[in-house]
C-alpha atoms as a PDB file:
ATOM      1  CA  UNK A   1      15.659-168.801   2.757  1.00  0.00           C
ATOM      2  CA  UNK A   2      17.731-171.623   1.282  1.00  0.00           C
ATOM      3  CA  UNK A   3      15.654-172.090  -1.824  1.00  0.00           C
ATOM      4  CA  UNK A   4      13.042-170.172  -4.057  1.00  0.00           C
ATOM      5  CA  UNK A   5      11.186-171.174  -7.086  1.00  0.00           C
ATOM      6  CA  UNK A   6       9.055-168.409  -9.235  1.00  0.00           C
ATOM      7  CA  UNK A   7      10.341-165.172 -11.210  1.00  0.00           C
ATOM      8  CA  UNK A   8      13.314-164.778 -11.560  1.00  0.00           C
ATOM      9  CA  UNK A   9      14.393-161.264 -13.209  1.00  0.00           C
ATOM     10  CA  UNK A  10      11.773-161.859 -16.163  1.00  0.00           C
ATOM     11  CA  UNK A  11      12.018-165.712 -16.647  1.00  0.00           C
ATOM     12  CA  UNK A  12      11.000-168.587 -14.380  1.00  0.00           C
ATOM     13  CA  UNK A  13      13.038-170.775 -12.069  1.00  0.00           C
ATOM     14  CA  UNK A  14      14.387-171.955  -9.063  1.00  0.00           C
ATOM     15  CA  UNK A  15      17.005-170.489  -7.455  1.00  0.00           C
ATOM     16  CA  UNK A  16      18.448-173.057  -4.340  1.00  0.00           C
ATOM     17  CA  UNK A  17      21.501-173.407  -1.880  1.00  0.00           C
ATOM     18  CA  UNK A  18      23.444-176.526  -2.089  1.00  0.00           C
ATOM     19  CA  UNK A  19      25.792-178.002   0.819  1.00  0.00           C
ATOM     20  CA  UNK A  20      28.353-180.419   0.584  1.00  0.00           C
ATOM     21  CA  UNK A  21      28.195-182.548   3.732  1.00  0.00           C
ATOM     22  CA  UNK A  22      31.257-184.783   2.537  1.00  0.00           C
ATOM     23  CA  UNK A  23      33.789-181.013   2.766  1.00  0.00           C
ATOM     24  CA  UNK A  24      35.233-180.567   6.152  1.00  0.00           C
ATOM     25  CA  UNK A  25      36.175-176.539   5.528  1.00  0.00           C
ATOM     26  CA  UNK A  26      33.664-173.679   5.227  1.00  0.00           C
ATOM     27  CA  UNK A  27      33.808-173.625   1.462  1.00  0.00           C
ATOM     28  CA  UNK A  28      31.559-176.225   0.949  1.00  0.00           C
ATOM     29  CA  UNK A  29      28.617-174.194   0.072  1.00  0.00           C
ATOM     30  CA  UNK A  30      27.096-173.240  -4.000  1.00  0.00           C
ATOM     31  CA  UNK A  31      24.050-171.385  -4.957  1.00  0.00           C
ATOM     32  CA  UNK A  32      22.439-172.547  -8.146  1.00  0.00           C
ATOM     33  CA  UNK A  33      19.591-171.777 -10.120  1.00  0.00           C
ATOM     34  CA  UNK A  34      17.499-173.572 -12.692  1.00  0.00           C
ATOM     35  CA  UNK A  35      15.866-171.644 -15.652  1.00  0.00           C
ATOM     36  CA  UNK A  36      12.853-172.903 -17.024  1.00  0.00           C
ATOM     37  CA  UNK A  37      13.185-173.751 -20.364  1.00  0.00           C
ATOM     38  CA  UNK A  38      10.539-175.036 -23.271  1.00  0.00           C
ATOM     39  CA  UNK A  39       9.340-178.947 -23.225  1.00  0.00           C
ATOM     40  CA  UNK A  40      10.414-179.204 -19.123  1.00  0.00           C
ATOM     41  CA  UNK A  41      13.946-178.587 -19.665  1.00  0.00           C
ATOM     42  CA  UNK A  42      16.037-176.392 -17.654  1.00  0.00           C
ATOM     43  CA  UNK A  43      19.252-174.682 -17.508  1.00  0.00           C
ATOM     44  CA  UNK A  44      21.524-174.470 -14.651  1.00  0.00           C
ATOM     45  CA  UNK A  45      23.724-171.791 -13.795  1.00  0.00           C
ATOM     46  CA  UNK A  46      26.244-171.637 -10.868  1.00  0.00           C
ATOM     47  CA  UNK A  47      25.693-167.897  -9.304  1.00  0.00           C
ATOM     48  CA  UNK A  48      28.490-169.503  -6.206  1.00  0.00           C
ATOM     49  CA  UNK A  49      30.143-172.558  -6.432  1.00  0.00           C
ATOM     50  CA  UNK A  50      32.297-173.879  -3.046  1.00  0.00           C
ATOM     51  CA  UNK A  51      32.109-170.369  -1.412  1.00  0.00           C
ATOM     52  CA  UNK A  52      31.266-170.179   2.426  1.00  0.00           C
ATOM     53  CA  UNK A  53      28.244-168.637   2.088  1.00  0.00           C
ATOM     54  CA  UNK A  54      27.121-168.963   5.999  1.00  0.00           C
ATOM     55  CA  UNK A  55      27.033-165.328   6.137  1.00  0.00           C
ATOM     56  CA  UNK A  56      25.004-164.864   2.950  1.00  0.00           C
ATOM     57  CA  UNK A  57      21.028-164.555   2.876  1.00  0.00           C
ATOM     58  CA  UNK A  58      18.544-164.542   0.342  1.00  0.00           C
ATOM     59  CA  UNK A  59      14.988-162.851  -0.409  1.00  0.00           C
ATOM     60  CA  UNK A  60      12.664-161.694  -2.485  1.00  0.00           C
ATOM     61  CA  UNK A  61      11.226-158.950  -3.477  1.00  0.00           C
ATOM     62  CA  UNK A  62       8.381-158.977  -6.377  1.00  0.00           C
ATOM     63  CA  UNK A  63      10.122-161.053  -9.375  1.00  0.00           C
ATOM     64  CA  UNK A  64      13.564-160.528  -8.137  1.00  0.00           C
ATOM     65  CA  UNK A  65      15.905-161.924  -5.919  1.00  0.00           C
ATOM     66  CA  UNK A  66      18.779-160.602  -3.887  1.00  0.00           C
ATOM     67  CA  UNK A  67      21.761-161.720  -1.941  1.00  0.00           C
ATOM     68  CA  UNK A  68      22.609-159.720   0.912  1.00  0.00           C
ATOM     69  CA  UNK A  69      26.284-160.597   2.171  1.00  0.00           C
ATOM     70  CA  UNK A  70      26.757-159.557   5.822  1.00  0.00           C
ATOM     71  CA  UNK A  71      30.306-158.512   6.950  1.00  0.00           C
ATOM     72  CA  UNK A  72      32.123-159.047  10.560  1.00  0.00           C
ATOM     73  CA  UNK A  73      31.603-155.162  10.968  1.00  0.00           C
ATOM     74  CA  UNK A  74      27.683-155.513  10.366  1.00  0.00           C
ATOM     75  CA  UNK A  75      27.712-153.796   6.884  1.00  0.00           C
ATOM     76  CA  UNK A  76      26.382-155.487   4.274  1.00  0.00           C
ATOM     77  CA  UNK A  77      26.756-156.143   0.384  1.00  0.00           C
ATOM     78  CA  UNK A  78      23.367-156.669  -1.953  1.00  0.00           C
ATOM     79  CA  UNK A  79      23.416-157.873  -5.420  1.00  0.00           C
ATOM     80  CA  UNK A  80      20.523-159.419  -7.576  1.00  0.00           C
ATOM     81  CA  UNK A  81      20.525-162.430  -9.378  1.00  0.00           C
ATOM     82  CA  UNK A  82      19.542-161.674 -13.170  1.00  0.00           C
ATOM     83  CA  UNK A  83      21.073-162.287 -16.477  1.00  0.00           C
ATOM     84  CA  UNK A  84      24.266-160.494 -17.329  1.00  0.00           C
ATOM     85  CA  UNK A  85      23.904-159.406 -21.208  1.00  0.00           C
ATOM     86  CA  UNK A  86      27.467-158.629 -21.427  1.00  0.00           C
ATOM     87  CA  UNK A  87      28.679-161.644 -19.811  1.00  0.00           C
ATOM     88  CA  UNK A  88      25.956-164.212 -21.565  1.00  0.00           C
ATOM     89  CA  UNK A  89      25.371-165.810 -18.457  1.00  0.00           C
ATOM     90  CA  UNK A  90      23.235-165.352 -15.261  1.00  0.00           C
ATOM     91  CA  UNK A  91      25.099-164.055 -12.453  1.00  0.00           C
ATOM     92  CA  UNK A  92      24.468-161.554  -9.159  1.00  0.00           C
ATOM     93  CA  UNK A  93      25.195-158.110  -9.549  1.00  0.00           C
ATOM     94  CA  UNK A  94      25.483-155.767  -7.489  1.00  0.00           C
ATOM     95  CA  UNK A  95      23.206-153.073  -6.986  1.00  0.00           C
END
């Protein structure tokens, strides 16, 4: 899944995988998401910016959604995309 619009962690937005075709190296990926906000605004929030993310995969599951990194050795990392009270910002954390 590159990109996913609905709930997301209580509010409503897009969440979407960006790739910069002009970057030559494996960094050239971001993953972004949009918050709905009153009068059609939105917000935008970089959860990756210019990461290789080739190895990174996204679902769903009910209003959330997760970010499962897979390592060489097959194991695997999960965090969830949601807002990060401490931080003031959204952001993936880990489960």
């Amino acid at each position: 899944m590159t990109s996913d619009y609905g709930e997301l962690a209580g509010a409503y937005g897009l969440a979407t995988l960006i790739v910069d075709k002009t970057a030559k190296d494996p960094k050239r990926m971001s993953l972004i998401i949009f918050v709905e906000r009153p009068d059609n605004r939105s917000d935008i929030y970089w959860i990756y910016r210019d990461m290789d993310l080739s190895k990174y995969r996204m679902s769903r599951a009910s209003g959330d959604i997760f970010i499962d990194e897979v390592h060489d050795d097959g194991s695997k990392v999960v965090c969830e995309i949601r807002w990060d009270k401490k931080e003031r910002t959204w952001a993936c954390r880990g489960l």
